[in-house]
PDB file of N, CA and C in Angstrom:
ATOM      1  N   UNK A   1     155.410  27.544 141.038  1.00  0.00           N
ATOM      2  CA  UNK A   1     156.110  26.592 141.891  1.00  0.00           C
ATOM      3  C   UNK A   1     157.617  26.844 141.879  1.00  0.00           C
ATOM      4  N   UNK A   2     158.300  26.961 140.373  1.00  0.00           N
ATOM      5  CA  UNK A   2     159.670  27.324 140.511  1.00  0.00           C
ATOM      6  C   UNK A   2     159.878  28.668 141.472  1.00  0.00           C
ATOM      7  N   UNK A   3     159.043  29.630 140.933  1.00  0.00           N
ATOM      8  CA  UNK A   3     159.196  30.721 141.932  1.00  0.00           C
ATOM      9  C   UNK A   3     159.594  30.370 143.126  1.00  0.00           C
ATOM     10  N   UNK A   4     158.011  30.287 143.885  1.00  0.00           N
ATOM     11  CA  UNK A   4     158.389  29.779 145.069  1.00  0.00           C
ATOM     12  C   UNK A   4     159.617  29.250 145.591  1.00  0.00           C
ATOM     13  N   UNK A   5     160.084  27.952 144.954  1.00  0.00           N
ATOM     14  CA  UNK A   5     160.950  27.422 145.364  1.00  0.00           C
ATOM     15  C   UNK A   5     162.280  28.021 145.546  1.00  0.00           C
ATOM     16  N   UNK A   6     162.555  28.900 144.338  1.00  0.00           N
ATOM     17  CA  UNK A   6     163.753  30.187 144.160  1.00  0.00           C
ATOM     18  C   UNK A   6     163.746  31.185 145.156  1.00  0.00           C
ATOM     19  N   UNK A   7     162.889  31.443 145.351  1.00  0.00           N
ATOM     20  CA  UNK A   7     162.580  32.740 146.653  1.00  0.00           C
ATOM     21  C   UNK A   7     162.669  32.152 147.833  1.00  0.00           C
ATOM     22  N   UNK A   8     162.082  30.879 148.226  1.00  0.00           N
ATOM     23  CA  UNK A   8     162.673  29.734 149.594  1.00  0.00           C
ATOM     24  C   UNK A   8     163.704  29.776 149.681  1.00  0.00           C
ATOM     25  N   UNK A   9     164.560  29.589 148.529  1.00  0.00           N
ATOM     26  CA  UNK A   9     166.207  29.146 148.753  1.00  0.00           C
ATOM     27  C   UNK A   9     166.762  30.473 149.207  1.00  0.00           C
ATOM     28  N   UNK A  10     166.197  31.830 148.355  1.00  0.00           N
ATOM     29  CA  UNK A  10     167.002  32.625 148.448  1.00  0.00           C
ATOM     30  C   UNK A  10     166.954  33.706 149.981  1.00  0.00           C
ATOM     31  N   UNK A  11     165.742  33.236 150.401  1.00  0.00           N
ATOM     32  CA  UNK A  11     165.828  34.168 151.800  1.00  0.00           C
ATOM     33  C   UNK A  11     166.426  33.036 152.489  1.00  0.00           C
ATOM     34  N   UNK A  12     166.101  31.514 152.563  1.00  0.00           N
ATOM     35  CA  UNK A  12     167.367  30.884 153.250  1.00  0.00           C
ATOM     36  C   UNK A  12     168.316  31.422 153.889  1.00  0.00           C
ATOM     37  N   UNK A  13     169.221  31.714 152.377  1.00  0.00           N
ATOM     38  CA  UNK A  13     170.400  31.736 152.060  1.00  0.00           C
ATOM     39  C   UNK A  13     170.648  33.340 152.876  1.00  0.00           C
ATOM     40  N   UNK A  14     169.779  34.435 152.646  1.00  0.00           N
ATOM     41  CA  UNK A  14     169.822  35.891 152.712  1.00  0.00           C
ATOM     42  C   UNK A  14     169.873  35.174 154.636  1.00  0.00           C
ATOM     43  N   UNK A  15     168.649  34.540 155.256  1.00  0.00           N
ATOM     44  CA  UNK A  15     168.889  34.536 156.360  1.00  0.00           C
ATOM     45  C   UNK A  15     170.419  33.821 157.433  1.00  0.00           C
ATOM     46  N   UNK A  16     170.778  33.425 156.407  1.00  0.00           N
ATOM     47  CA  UNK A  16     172.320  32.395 157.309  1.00  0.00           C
ATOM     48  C   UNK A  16     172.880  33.455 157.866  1.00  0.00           C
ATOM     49  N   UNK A  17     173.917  33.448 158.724  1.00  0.00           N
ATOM     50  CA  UNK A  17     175.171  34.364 159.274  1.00  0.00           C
ATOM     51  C   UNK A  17     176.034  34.091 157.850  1.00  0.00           C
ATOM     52  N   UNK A  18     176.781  35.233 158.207  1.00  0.00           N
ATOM     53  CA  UNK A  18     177.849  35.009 157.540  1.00  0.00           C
ATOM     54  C   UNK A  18     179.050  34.058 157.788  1.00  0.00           C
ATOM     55  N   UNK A  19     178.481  33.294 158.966  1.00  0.00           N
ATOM     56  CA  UNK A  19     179.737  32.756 159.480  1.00  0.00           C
ATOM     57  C   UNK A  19     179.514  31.229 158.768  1.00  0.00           C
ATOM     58  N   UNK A  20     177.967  31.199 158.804  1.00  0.00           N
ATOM     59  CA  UNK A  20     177.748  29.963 158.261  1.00  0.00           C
ATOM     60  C   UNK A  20     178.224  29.653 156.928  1.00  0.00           C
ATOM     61  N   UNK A  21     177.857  30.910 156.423  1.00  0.00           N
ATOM     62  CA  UNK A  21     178.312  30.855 154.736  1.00  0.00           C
ATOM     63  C   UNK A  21     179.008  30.238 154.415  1.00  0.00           C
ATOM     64  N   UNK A  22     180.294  31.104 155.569  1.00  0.00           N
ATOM     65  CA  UNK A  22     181.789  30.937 155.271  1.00  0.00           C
ATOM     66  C   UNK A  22     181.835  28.889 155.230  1.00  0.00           C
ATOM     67  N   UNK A  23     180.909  28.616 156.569  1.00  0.00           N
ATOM     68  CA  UNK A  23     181.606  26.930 156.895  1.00  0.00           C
ATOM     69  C   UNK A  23     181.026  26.762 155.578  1.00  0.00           C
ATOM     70  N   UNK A  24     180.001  26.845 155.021  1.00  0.00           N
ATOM     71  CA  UNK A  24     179.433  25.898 153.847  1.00  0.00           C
ATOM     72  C   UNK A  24     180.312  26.202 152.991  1.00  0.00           C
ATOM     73  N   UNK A  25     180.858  27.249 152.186  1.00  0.00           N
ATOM     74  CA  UNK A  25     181.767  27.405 151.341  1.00  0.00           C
ATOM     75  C   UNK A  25     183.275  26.450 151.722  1.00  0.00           C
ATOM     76  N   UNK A  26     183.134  26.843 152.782  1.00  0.00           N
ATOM     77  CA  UNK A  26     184.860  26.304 152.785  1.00  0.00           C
ATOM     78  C   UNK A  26     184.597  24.525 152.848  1.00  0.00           C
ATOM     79  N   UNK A  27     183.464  23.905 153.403  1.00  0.00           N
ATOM     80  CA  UNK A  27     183.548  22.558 153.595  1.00  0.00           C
ATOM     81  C   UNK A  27     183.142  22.144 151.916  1.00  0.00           C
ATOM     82  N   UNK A  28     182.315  22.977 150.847  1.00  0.00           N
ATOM     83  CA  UNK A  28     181.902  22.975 149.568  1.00  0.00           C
ATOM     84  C   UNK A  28     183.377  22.059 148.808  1.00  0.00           C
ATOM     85  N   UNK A  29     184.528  23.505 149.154  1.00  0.00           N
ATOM     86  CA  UNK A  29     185.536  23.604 148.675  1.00  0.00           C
ATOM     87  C   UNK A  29     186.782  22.145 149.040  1.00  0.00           C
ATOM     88  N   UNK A  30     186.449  22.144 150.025  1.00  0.00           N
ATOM     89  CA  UNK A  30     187.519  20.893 150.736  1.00  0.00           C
ATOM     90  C   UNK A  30     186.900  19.204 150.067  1.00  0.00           C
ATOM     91  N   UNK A  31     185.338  19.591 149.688  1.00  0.00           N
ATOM     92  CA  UNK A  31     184.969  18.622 149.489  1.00  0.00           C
ATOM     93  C   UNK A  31     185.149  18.218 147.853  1.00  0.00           C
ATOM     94  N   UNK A  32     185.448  19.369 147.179  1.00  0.00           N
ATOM     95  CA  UNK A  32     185.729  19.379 145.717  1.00  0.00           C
ATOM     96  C   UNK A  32     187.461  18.877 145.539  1.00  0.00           C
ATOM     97  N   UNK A  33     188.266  19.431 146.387  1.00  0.00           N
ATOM     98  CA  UNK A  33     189.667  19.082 146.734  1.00  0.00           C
ATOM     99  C   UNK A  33     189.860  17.615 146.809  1.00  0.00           C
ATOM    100  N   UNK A  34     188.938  16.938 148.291  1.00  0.00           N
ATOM    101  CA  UNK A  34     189.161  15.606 148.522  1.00  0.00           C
ATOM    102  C   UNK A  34     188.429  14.846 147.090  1.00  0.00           C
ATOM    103  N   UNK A  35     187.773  15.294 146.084  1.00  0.00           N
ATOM    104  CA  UNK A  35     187.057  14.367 145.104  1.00  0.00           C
ATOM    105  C   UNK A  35     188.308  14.444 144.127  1.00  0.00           C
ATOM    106  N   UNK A  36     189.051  15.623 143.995  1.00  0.00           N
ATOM    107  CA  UNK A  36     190.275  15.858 142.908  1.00  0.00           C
ATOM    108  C   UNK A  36     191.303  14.794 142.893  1.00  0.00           C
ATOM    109  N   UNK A  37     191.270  14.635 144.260  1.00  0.00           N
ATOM    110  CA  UNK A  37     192.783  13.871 145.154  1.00  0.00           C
ATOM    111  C   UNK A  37     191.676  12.118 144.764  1.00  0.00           C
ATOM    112  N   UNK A  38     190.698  11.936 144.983  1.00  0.00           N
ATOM    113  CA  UNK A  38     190.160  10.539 145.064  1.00  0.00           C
ATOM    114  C   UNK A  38     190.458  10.116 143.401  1.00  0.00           C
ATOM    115  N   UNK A  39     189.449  11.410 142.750  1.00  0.00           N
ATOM    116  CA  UNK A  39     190.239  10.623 141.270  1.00  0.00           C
ATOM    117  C   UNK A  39     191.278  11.208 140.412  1.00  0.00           C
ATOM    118  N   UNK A  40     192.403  10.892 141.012  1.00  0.00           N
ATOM    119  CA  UNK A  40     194.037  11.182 140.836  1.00  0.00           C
ATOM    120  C   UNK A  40     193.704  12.298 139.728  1.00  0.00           C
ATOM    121  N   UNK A  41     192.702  13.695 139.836  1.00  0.00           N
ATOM    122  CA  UNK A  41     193.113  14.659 139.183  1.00  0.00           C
ATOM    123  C   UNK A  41     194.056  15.761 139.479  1.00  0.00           C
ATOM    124  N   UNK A  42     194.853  15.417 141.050  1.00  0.00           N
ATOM    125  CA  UNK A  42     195.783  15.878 142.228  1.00  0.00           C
ATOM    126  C   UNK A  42     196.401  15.026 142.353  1.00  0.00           C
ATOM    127  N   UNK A  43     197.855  15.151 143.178  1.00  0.00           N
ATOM    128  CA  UNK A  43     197.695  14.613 144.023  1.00  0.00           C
ATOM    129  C   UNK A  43     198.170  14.780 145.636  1.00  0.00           C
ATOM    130  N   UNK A  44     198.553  14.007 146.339  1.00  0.00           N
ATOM    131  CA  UNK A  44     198.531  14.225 147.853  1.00  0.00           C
ATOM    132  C   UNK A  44     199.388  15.797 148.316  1.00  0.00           C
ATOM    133  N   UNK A  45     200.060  16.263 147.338  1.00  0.00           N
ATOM    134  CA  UNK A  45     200.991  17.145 147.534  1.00  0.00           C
ATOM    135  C   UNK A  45     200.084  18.547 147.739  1.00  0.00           C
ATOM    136  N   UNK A  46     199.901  18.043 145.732  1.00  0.00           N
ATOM    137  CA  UNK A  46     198.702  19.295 145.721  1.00  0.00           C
ATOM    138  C   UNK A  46     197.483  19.670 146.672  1.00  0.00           C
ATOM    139  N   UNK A  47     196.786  18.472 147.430  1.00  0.00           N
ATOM    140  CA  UNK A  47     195.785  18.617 147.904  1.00  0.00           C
ATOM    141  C   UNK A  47     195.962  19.420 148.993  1.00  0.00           C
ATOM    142  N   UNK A  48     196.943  18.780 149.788  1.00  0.00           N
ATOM    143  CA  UNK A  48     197.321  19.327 150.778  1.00  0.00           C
ATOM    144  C   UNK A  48     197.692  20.772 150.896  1.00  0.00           C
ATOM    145  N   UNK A  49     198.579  21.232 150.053  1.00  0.00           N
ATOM    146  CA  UNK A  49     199.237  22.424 149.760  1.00  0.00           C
ATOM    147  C   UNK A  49     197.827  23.770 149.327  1.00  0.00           C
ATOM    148  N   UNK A  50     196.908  23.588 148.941  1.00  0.00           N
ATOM    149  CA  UNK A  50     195.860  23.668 147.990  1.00  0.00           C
ATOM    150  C   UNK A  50     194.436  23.781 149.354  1.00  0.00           C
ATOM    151  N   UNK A  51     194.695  22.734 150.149  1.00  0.00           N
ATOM    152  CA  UNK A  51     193.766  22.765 151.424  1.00  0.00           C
ATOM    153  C   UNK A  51     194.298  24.460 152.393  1.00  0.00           C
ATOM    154  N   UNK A  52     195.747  24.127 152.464  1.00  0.00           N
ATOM    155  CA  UNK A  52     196.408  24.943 153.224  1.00  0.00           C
ATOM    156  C   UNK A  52     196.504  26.478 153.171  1.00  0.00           C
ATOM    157  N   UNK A  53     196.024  26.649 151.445  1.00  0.00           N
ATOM    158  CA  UNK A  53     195.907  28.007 151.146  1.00  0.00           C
ATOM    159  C   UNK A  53     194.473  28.473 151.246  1.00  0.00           C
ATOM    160  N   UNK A  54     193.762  27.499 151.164  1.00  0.00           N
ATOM    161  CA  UNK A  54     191.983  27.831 151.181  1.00  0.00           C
ATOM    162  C   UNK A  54     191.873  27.805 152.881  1.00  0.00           C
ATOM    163  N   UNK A  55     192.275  27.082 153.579  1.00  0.00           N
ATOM    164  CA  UNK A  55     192.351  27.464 155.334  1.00  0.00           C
ATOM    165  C   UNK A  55     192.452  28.779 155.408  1.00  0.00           C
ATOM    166  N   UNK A  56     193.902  29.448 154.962  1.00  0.00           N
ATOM    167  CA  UNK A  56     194.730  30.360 155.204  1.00  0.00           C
ATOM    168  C   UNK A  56     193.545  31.691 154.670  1.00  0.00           C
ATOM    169  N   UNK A  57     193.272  31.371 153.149  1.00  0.00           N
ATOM    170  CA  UNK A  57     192.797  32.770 152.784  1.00  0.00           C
ATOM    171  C   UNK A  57     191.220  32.467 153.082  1.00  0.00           C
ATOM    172  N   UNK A  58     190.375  31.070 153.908  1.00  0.00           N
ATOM    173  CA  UNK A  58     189.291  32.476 154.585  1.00  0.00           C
ATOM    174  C   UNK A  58     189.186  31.892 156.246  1.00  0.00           C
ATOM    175  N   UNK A  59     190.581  31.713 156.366  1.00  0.00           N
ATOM    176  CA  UNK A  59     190.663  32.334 157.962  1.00  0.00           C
ATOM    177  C   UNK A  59     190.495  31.228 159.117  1.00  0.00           C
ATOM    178  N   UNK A  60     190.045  29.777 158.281  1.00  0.00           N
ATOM    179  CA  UNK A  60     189.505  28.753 158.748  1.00  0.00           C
ATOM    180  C   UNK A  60     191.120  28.248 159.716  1.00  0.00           C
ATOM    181  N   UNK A  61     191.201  27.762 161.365  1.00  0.00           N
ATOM    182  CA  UNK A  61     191.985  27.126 161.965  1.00  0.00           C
ATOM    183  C   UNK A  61     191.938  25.371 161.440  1.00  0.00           C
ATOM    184  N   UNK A  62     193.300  24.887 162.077  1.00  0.00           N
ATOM    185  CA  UNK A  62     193.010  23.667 162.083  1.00  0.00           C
ATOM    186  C   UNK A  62     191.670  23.021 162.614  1.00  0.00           C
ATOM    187  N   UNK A  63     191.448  22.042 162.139  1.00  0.00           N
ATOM    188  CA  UNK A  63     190.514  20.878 163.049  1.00  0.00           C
ATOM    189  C   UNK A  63     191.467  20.337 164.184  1.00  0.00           C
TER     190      UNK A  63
END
């Protein structure tokens, strides 16, 4: 059963675009950022500044 379930995830994953990857990673990442900034382990400066470089280095435009 674990098998299975490991080998499901992993052709999933093998089948996405790469483009998708990218959104899941980068929304992963923004979403670990906005939890930093919620419990003041950031703050608004860093988040921001910190959002701006993870945009920048994988390529993501504004919303």
């Amino acid at each position: 059963m674990i098998t299975s379930l490991h080998e499901s995830a992993s052709k999933d994953f093998k089948e996405k675009s790469a483009e998708k990857k990218k959104s899941e990673l980068y929304e992963k990442q923004k979403a670990m950022l906005d939890l930093f900034l919620e419990k003041h382990a950031i703050d608004q400066r860093q988040h921001d500044f910190s959002l701006s470089c993870l945009k920048e280095k994988m390529g993501i435009k504004d919303e």
